[in-house]
N, C-alpha and C. Protein backbone atom coordinates (compact mmCIF):
# COMPACT_ATOMS: atom_id res chain seq x y z
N UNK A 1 72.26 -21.42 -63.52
CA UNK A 1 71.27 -21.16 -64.53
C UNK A 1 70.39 -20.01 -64.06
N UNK A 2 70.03 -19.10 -64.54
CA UNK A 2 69.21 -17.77 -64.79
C UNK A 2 67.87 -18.31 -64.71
N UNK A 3 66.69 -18.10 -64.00
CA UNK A 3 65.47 -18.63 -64.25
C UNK A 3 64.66 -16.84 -64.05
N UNK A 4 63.91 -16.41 -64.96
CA UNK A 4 63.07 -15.59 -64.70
C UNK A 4 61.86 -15.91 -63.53
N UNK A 5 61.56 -15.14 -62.87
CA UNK A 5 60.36 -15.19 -62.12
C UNK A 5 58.72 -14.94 -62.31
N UNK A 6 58.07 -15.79 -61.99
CA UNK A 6 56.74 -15.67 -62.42
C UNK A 6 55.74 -15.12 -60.92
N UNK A 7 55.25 -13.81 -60.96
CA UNK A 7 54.46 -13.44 -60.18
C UNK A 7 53.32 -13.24 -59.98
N UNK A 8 52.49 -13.43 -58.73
CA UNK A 8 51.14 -13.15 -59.36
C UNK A 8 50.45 -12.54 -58.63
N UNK A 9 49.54 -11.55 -58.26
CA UNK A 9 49.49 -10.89 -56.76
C UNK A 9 47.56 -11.24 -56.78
N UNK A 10 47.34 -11.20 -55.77
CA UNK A 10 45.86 -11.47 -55.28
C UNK A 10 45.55 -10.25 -53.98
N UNK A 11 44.55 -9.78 -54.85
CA UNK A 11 44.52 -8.51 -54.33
C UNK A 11 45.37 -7.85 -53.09
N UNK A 12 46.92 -7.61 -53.87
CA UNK A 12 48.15 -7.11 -53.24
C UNK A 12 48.58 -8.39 -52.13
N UNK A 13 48.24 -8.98 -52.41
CA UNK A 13 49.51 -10.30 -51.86
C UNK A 13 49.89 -10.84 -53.05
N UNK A 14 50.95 -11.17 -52.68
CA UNK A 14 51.92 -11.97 -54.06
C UNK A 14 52.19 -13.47 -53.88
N UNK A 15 51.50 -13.73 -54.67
CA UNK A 15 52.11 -15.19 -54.87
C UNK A 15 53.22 -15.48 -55.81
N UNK A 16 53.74 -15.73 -55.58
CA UNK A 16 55.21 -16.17 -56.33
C UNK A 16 55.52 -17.69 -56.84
N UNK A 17 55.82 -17.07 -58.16
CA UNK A 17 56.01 -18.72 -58.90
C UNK A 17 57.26 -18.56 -59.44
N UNK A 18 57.87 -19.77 -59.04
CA UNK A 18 59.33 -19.67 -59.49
C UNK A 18 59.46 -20.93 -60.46
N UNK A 19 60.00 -20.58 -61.88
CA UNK A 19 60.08 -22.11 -62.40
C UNK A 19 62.30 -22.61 -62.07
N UNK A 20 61.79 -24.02 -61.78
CA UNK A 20 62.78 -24.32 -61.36
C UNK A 20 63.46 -25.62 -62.22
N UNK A 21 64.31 -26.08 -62.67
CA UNK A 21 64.68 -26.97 -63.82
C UNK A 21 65.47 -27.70 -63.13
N UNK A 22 65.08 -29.00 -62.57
CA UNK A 22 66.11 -29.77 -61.79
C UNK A 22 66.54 -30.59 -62.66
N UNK A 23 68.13 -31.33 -62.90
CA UNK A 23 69.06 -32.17 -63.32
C UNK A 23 68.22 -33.59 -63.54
N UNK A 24 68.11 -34.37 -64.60
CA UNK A 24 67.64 -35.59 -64.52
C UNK A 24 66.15 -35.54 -64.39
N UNK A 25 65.54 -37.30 -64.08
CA UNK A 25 64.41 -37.79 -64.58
C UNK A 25 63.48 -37.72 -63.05
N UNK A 26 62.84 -37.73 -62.81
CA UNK A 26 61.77 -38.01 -61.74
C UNK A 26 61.03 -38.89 -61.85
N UNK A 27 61.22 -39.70 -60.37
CA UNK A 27 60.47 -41.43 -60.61
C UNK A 27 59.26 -40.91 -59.69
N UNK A 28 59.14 -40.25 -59.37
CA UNK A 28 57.78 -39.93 -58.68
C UNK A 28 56.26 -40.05 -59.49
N UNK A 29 54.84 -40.66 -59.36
CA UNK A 29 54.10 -40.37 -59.78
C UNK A 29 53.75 -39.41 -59.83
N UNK A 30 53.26 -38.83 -60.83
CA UNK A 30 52.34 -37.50 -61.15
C UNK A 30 50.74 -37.25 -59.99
N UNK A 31 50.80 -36.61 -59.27
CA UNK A 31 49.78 -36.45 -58.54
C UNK A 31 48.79 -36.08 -59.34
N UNK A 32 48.39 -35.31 -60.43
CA UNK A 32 47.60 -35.48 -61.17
C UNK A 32 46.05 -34.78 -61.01
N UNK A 33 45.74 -34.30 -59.48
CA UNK A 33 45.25 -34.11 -59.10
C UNK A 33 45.10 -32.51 -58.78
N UNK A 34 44.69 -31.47 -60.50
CA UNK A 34 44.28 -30.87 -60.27
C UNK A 34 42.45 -30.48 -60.02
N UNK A 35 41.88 -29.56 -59.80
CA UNK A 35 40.76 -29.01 -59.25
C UNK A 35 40.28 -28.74 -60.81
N UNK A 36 38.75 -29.20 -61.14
CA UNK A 36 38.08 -29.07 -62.12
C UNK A 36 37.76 -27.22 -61.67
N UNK A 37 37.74 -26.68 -62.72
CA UNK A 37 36.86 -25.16 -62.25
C UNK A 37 36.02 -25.03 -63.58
N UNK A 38 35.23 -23.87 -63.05
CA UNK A 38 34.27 -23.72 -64.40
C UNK A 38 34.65 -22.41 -64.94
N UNK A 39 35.70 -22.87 -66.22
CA UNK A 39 36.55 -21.83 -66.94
C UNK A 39 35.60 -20.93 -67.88
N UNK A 40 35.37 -19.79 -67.33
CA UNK A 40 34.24 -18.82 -67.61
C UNK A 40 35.06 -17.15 -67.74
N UNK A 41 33.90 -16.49 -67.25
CA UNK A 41 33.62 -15.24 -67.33
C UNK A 41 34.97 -14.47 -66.06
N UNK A 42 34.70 -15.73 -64.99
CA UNK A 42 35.67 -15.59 -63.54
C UNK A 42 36.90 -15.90 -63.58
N UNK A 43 37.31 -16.41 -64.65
CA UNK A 43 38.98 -17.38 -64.99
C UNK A 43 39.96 -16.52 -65.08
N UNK A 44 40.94 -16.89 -65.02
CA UNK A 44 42.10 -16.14 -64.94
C UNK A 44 43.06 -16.79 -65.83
N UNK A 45 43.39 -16.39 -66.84
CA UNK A 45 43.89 -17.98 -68.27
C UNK A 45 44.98 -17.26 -68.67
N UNK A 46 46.54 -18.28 -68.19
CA UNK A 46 47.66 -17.72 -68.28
C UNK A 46 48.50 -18.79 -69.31
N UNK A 47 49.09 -18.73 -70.38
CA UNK A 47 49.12 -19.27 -70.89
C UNK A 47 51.53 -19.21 -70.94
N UNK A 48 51.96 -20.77 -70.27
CA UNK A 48 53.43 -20.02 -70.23
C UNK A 48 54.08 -21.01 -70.95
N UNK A 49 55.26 -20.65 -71.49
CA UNK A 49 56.01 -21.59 -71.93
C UNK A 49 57.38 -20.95 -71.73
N UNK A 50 57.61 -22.31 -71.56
CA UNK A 50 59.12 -22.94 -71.27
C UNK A 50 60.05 -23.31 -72.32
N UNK A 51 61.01 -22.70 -72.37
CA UNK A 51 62.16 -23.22 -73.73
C UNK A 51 63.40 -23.41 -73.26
N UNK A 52 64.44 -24.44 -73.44
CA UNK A 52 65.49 -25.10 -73.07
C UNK A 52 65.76 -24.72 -71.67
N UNK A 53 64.41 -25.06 -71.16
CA UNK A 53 64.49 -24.73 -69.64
C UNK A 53 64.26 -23.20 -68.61
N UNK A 54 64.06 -22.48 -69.88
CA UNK A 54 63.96 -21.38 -69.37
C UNK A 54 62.23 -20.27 -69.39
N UNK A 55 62.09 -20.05 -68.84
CA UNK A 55 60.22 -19.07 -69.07
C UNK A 55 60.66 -18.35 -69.94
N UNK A 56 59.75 -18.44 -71.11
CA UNK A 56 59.78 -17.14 -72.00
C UNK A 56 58.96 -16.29 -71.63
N UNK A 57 58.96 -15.35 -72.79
CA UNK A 57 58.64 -13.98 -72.55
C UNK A 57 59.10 -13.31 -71.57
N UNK A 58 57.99 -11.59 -71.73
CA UNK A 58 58.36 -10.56 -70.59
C UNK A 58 57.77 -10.72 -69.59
N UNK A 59 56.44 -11.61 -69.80
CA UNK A 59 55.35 -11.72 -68.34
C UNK A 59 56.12 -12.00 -67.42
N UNK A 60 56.23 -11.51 -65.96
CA UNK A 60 56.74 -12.09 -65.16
C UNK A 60 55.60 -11.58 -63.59
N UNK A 61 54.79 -10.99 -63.81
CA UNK A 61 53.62 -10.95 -63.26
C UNK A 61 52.19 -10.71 -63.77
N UNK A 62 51.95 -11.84 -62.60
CA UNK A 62 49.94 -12.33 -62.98
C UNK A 62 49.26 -11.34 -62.61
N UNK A 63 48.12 -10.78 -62.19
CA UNK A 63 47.39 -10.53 -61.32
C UNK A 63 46.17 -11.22 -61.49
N UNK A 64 45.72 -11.92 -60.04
CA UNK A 64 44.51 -12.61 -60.39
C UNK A 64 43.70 -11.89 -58.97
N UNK A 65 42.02 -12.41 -58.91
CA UNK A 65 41.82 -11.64 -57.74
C UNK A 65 41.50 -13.34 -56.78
N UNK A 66 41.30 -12.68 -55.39
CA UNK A 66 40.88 -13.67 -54.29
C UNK A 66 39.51 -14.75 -54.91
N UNK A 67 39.84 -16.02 -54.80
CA UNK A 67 38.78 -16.71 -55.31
C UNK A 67 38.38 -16.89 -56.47
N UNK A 68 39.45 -16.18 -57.35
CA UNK A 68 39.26 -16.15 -58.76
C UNK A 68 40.09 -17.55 -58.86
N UNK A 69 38.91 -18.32 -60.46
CA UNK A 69 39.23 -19.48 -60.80
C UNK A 69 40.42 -19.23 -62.32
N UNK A 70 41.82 -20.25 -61.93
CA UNK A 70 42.94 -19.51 -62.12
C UNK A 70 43.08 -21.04 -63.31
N UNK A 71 43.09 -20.39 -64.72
CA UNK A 71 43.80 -21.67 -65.50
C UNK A 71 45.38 -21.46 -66.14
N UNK A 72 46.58 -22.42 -65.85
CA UNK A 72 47.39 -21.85 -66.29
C UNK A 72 47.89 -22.96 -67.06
N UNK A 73 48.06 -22.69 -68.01
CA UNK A 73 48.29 -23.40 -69.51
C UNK A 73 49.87 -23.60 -70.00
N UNK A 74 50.41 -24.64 -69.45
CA UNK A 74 51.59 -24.91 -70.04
C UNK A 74 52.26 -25.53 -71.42
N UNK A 75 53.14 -25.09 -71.55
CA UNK A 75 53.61 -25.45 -72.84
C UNK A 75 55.13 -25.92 -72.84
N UNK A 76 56.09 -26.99 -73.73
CA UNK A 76 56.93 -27.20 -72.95
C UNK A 76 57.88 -27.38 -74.08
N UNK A 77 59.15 -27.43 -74.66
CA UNK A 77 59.87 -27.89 -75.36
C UNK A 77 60.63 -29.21 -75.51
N UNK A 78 60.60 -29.37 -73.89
CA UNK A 78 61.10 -30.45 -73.29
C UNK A 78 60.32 -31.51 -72.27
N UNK A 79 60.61 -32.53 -72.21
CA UNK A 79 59.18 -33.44 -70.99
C UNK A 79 59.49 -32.43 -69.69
N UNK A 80 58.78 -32.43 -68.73
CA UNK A 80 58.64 -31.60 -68.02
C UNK A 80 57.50 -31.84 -66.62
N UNK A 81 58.15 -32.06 -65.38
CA UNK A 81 56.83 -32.20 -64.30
C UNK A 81 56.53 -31.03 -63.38
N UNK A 82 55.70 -30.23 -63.61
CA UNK A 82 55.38 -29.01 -63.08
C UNK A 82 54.30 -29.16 -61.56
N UNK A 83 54.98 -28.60 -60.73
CA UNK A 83 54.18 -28.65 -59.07
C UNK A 83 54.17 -27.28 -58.81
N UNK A 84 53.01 -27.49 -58.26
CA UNK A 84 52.41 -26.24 -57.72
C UNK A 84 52.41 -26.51 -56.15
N UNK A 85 53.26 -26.02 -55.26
CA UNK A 85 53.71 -26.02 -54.04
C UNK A 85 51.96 -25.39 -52.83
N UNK A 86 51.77 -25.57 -51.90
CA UNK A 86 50.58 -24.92 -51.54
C UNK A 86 49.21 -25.53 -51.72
N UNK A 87 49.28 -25.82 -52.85
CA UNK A 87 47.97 -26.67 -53.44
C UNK A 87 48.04 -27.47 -53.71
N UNK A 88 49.55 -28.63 -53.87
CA UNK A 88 49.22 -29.82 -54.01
C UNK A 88 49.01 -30.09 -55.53
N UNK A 89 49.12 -29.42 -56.50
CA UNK A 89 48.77 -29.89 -57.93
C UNK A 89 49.92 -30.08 -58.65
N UNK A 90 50.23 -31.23 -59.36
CA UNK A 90 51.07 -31.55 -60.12
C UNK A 90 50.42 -32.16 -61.48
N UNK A 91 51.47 -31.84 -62.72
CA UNK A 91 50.92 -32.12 -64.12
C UNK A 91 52.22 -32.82 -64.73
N UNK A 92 52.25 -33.61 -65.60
CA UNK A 92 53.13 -33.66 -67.04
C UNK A 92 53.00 -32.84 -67.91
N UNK A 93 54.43 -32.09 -68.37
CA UNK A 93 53.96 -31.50 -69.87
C UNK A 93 54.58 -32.44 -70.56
N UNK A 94 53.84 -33.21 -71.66
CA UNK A 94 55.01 -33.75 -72.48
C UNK A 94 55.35 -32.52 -73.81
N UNK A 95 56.21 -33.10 -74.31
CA UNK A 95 57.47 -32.12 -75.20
C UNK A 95 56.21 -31.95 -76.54
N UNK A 96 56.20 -30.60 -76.46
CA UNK A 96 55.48 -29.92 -77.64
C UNK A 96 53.79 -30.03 -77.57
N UNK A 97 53.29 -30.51 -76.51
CA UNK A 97 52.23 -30.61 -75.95
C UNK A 97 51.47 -29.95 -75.03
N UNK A 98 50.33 -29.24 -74.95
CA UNK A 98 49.59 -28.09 -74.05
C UNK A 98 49.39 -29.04 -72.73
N UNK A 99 49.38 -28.46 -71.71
CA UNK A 99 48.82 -29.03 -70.35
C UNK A 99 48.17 -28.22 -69.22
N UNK A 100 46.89 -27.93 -68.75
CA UNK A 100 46.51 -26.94 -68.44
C UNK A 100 46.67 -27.39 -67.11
N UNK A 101 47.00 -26.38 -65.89
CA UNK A 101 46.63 -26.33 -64.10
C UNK A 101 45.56 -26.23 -64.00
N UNK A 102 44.50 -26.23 -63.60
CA UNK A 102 43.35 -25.17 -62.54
C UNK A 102 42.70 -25.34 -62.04
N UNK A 103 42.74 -24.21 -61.04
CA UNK A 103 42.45 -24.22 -59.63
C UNK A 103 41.87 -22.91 -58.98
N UNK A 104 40.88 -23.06 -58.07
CA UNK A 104 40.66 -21.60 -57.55
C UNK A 104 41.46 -20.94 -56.61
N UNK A 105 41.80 -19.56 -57.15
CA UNK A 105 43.11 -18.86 -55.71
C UNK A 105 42.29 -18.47 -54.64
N UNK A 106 42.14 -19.99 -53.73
CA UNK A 106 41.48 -19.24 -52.48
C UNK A 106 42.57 -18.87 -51.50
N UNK A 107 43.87 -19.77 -51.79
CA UNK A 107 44.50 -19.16 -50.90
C UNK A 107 45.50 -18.27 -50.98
N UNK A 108 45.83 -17.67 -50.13
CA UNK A 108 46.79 -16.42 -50.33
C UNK A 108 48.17 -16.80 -49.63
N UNK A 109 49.04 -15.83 -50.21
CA UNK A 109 50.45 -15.76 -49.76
C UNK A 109 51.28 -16.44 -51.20
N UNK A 110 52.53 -16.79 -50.34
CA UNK A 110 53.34 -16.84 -51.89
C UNK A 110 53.98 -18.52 -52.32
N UNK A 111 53.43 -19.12 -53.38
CA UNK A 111 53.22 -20.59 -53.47
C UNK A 111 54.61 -20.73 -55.07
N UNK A 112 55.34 -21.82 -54.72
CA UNK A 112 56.60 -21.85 -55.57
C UNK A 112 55.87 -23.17 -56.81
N UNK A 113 56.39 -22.50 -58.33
CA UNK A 113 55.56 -24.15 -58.99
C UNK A 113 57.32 -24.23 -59.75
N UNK A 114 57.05 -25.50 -59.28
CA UNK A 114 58.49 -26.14 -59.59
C UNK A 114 58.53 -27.02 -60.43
N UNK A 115 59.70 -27.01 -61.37
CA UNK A 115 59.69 -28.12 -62.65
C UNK A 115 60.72 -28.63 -62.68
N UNK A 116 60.89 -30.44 -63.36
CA UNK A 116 61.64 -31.55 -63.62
C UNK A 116 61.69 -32.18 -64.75
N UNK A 117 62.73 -31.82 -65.33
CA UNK A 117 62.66 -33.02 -65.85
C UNK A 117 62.17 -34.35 -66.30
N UNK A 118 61.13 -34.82 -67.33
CA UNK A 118 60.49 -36.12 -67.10
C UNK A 118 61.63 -36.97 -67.70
């Protein structure tokens, strides 16, 4: 399967987001446990969706800056458990339903957000 790449650089480091579509259901709880931020003036509001498994659109790089508070807004066609590798944040999208990440990019380097199947 073909997966486009999602990039995002912080002031010239790249973080890298790869969406990934694994086979089957995941019995794992949802960690659930993203970071409240105060979605303002400082936000960084990325809004992606996913269709029969695949990232749409042309976006395939972010740019956000260091410490900038980062919301990224999923959208899904299908159930869907999205992890954010690095930070520890995991969400549900359910099917046809918005689900937002966010978190501040304090840290740098390159962090993989991976998706399953619900």
């Amino acid at each position: 399967m073909n997966h486009k790449k999602l990039t995002m650089e912080v002031f010239g480091i790249v973080i890298f987001f790869a969406i990934v579509m694994g086979c089957g259901s995941s019995n794992e709880d949802s960690l659930e446990n993203s970071f409240p931020v105060d979605v303002g003036e400082n936000t960084a509001v990325f809004d992606i969706t996913i269709n029969s498994g695949e990232l749409a659109g042309d976006e395939d790089i972010l740019r956000i800056k260091k410490n900038e508070n980062v919301s990224l807004n999923f959208f899904s066609d299908a159930g869907i458990a999205v992890h954010l590798h690095g930070y520890d944040i995991e969400k549900t999208v359910s099917p046809g339903e918005d689900q937002t990440m966010e978190f501040k990019a304090n840290a740098t380097g390159r962090f993989a957000i991976t998706s399953h199947k619900t």
